[in-house]
C-alpha atoms as a PDB file:
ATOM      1  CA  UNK A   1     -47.401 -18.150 -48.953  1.00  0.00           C
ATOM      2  CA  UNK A   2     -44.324 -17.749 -47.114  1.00  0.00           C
ATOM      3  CA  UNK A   3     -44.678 -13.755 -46.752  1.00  0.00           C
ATOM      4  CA  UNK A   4     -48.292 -14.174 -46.140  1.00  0.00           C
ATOM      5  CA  UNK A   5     -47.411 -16.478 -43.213  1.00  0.00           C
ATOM      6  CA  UNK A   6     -44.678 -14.496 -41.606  1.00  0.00           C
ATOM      7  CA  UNK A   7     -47.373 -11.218 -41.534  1.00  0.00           C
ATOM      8  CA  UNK A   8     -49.521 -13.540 -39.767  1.00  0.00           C
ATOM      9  CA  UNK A   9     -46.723 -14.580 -37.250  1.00  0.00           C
ATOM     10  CA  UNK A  10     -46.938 -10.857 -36.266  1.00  0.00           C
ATOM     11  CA  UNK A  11     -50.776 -10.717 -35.625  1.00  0.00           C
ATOM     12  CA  UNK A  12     -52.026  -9.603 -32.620  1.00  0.00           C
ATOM     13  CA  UNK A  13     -54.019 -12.501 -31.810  1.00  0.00           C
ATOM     14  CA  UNK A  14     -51.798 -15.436 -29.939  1.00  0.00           C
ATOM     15  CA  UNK A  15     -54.096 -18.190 -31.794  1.00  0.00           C
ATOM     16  CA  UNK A  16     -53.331 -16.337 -35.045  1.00  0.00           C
ATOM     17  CA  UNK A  17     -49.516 -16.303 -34.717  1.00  0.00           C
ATOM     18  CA  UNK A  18     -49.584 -19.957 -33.232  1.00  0.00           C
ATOM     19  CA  UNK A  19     -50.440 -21.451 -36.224  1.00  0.00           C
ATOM     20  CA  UNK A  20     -48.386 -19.184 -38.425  1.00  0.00           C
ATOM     21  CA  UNK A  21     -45.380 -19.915 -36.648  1.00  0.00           C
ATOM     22  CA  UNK A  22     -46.362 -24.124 -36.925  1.00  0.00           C
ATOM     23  CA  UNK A  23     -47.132 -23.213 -40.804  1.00  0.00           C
ATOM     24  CA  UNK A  24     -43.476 -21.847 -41.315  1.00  0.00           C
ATOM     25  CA  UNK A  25     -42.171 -24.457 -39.694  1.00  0.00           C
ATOM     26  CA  UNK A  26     -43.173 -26.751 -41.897  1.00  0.00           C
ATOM     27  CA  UNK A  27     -41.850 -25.151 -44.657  1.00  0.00           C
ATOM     28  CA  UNK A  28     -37.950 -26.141 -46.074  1.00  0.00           C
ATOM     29  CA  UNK A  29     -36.179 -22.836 -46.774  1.00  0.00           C
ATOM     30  CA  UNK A  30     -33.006 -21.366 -45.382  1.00  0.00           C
ATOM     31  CA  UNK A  31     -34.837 -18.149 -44.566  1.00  0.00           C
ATOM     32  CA  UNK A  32     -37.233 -19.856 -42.255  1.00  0.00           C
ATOM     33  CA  UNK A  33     -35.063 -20.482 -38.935  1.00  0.00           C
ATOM     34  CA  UNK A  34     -34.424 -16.704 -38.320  1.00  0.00           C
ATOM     35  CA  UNK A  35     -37.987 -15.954 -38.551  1.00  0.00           C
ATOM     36  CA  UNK A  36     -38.841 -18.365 -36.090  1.00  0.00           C
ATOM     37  CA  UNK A  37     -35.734 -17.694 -33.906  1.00  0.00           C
ATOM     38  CA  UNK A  38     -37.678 -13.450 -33.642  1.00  0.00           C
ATOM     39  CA  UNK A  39     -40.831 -15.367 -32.172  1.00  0.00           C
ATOM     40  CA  UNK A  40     -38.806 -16.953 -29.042  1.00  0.00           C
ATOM     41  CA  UNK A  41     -39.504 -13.988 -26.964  1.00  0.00           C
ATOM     42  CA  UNK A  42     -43.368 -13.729 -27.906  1.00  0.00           C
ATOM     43  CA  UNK A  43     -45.424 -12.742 -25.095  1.00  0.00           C
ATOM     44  CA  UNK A  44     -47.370 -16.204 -25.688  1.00  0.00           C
ATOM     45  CA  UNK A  45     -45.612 -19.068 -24.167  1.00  0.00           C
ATOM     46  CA  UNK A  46     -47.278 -21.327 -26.974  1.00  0.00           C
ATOM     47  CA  UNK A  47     -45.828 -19.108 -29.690  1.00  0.00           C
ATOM     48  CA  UNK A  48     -42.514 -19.516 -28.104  1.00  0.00           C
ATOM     49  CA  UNK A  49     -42.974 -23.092 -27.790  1.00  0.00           C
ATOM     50  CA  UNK A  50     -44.054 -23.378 -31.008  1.00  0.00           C
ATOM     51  CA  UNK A  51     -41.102 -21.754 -32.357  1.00  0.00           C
ATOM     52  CA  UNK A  52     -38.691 -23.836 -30.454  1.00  0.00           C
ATOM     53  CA  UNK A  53     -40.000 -26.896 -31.524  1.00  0.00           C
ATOM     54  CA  UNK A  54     -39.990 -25.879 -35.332  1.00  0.00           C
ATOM     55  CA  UNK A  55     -36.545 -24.698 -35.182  1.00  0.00           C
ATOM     56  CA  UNK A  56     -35.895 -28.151 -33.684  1.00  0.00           C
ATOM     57  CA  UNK A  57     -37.574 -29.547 -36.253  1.00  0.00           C
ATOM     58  CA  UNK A  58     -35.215 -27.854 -38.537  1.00  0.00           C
ATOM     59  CA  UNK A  59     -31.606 -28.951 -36.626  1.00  0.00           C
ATOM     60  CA  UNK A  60     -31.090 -25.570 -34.644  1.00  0.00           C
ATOM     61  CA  UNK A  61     -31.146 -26.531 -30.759  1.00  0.00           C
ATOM     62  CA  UNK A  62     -28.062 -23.915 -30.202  1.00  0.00           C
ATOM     63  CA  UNK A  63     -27.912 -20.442 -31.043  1.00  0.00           C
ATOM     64  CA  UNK A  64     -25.336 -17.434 -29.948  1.00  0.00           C
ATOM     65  CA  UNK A  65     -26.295 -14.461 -27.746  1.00  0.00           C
ATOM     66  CA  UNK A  66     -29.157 -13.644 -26.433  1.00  0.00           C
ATOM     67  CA  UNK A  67     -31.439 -15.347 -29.117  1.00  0.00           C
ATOM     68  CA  UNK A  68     -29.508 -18.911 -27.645  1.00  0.00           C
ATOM     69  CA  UNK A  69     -31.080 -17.495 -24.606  1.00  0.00           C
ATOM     70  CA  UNK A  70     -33.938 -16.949 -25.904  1.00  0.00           C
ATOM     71  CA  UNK A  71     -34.334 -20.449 -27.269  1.00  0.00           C
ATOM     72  CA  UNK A  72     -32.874 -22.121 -23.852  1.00  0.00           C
ATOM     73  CA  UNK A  73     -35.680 -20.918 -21.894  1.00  0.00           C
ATOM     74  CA  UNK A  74     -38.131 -21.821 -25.071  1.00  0.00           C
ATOM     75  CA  UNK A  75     -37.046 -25.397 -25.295  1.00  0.00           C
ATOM     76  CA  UNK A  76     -37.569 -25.382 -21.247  1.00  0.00           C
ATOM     77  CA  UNK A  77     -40.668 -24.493 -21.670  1.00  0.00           C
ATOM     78  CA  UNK A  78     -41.872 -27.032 -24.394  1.00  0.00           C
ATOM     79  CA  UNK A  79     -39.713 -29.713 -22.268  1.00  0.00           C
ATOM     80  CA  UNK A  80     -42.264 -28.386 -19.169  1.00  0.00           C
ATOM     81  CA  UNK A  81     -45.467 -28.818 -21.421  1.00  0.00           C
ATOM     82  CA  UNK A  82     -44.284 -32.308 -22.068  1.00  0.00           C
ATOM     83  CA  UNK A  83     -44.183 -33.556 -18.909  1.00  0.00           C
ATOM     84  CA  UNK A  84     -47.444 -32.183 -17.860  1.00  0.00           C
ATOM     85  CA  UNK A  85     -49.149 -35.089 -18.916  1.00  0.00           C
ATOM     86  CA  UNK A  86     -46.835 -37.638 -17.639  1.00  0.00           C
ATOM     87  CA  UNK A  87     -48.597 -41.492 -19.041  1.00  0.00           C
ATOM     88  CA  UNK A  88     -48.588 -39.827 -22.834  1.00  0.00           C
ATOM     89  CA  UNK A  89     -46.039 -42.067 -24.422  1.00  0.00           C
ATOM     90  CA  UNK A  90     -45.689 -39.874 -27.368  1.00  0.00           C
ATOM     91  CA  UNK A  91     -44.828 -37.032 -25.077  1.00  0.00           C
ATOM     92  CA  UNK A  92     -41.830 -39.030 -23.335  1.00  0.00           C
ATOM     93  CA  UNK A  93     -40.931 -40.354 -26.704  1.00  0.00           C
ATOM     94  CA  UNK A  94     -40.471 -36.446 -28.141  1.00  0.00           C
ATOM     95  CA  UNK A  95     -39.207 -35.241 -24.608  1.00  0.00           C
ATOM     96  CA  UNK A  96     -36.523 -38.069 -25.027  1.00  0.00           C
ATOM     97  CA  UNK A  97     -35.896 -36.860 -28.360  1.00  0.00           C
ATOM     98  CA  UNK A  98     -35.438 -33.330 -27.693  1.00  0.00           C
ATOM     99  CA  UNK A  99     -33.442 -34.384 -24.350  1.00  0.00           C
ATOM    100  CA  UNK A 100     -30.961 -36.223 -26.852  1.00  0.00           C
ATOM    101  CA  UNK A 101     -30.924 -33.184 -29.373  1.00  0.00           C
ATOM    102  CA  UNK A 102     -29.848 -30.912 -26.258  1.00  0.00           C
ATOM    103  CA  UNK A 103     -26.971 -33.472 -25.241  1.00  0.00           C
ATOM    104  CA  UNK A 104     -28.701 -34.348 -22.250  1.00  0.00           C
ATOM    105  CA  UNK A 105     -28.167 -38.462 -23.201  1.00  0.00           C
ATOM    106  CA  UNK A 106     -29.359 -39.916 -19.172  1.00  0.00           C
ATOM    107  CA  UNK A 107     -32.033 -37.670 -19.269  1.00  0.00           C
ATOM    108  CA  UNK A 108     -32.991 -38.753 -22.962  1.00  0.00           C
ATOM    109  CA  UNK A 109     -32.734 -42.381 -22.222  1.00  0.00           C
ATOM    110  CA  UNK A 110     -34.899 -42.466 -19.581  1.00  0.00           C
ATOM    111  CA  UNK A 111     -37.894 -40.707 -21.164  1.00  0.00           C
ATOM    112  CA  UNK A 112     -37.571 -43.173 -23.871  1.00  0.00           C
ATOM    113  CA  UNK A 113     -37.556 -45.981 -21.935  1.00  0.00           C
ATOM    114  CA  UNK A 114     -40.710 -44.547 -19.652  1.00  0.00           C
ATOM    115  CA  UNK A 115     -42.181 -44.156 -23.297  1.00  0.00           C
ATOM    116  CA  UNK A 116     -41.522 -47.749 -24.275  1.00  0.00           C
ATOM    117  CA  UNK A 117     -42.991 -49.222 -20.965  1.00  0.00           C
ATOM    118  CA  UNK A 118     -46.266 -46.864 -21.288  1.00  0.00           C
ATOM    119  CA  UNK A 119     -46.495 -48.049 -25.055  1.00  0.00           C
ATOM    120  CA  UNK A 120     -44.607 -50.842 -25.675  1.00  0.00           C
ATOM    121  CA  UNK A 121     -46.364 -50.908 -29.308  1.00  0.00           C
ATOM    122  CA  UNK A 122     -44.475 -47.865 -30.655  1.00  0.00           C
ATOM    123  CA  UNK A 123     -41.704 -48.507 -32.240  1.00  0.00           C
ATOM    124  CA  UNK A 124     -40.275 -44.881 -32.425  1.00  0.00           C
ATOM    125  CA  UNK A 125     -38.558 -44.798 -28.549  1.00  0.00           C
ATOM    126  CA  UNK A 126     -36.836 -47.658 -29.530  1.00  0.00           C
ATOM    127  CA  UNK A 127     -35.519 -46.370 -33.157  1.00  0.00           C
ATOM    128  CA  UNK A 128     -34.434 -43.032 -31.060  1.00  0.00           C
ATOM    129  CA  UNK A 129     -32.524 -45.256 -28.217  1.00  0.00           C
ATOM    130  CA  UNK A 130     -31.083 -47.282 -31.392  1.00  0.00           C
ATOM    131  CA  UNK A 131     -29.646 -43.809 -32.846  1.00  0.00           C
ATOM    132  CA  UNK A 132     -28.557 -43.124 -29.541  1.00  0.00           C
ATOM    133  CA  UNK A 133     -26.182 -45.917 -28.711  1.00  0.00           C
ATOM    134  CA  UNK A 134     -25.052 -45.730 -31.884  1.00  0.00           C
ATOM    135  CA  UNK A 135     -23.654 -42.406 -31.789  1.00  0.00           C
ATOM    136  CA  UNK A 136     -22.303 -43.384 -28.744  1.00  0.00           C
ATOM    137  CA  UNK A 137     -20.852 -46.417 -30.817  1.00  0.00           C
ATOM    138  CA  UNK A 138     -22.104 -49.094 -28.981  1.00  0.00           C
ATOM    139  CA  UNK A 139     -23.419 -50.834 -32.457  1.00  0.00           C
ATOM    140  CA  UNK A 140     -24.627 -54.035 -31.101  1.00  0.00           C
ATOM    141  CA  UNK A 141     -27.073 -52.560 -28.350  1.00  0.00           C
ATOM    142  CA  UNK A 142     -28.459 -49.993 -31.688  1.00  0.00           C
ATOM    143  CA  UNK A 143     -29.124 -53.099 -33.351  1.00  0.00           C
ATOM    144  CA  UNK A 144     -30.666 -54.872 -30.400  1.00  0.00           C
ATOM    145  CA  UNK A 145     -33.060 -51.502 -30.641  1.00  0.00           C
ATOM    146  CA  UNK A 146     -33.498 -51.485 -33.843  1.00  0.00           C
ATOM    147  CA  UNK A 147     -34.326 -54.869 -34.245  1.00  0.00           C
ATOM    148  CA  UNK A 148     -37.083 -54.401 -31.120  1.00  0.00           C
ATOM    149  CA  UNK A 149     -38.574 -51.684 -33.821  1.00  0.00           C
ATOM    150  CA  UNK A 150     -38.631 -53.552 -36.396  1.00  0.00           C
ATOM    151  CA  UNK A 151     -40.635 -56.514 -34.651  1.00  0.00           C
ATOM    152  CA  UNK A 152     -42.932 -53.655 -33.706  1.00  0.00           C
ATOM    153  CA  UNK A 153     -43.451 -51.949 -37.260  1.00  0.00           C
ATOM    154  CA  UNK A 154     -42.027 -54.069 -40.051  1.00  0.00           C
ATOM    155  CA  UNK A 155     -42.097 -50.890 -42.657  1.00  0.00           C
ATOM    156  CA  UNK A 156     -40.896 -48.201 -40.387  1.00  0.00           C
ATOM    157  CA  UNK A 157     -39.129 -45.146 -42.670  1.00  0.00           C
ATOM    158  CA  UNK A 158     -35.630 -46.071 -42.885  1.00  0.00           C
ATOM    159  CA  UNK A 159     -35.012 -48.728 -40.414  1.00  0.00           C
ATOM    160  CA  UNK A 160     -33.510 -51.182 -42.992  1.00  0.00           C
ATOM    161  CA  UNK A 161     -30.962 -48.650 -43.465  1.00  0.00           C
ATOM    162  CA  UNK A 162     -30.264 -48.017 -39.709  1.00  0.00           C
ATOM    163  CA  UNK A 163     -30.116 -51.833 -38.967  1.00  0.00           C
ATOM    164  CA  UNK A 164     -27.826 -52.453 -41.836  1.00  0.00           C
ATOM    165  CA  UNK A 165     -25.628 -49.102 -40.843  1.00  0.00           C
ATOM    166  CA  UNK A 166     -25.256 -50.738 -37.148  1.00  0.00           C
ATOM    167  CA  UNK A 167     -24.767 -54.346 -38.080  1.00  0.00           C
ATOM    168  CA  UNK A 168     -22.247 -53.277 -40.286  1.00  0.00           C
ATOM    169  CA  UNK A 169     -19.898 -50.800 -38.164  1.00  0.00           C
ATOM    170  CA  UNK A 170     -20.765 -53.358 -35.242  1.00  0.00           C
ATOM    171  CA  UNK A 171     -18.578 -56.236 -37.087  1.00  0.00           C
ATOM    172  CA  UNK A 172     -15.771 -54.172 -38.012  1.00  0.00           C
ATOM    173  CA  UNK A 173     -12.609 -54.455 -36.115  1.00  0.00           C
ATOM    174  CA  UNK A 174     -11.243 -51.086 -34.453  1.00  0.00           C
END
């Protein structure tokens, strides 16, 4: 499936190499990420996108040369398409996460707050802002975030973990 979907991430058709390059992205293998790194420069801005945000997806926000470029000015662009429609909650909540992922931490923040204030019911902006502080190491404001979450959406993946990570490094003495 994998080779049929990287001949359809050629097609001439935008729509056609769209979803192809979504498809790979959703598949786990080490080969994947180059592939999708050759479609930053397609001629269709949503293939680009598209790209960016699977290779995000898979941990590469950084690349050398002119593919890092390449993916710069991608990752621009998808950061663009999610401000377009600025009371989406989801779409701050993903801008704040890609904003984080790109080291941009003021920027992040505020997107996620915006997020929580436009949907104060989703629990993900305040998991991300938890992560956040914590790699900052400011524990006891990841559990304050964490615990927000977890008011919001008791079984949220992994949260348990997260709050007991925090609580944990946030009572040891440095």
């Amino acid at each position: 499936i994998m080779n049929a979907l990287i001949g359809a991430a050629a097609d001439p058709e935008a729509m056609v190499r769209i979803t192809a390059v979504r498809a790979l992205g959703l598949i786990s293998d080490p080969r994947i990420p180059p592939v999708l790194a050759a479609h930053l420069t397609d001629e269709a801005r949503l293939v680009r996108v598209s790209a960016a945000e699977a290779l995000t997806a898979h941990g590469v926000v950084q690349l050398a040369g002119p593919p890092g470029e390449a993916l710069t000015r991608a990752l621009d662009e998808w950061a663009d398409s999610l401000r377009t429609f600025n009371d989406v909650s989801a779409d701050h909540t993903t801008l704040g996460w890609l904003e984080a992922t790109r080291g941009r931490r003021e920027e992040a923040e505020k997107e996620l707050k915006t997020a929580i204030a436009l949907d104060p019911a989703d629990a993900r902006p305040h998991v991300y802002l938890g992560v956040l502080a914590a790699r900052e190491g400011h524990f006891e404001e990841a559990v304050k975030h964490f615990k927000a979450a977890k008011v919001i959406t008791p079984g949220y993946r992994n949260l348990d973990r997260l709050l007991d990570e925090a609580s944990g490094r946030g009572t040891k003495k440095h």
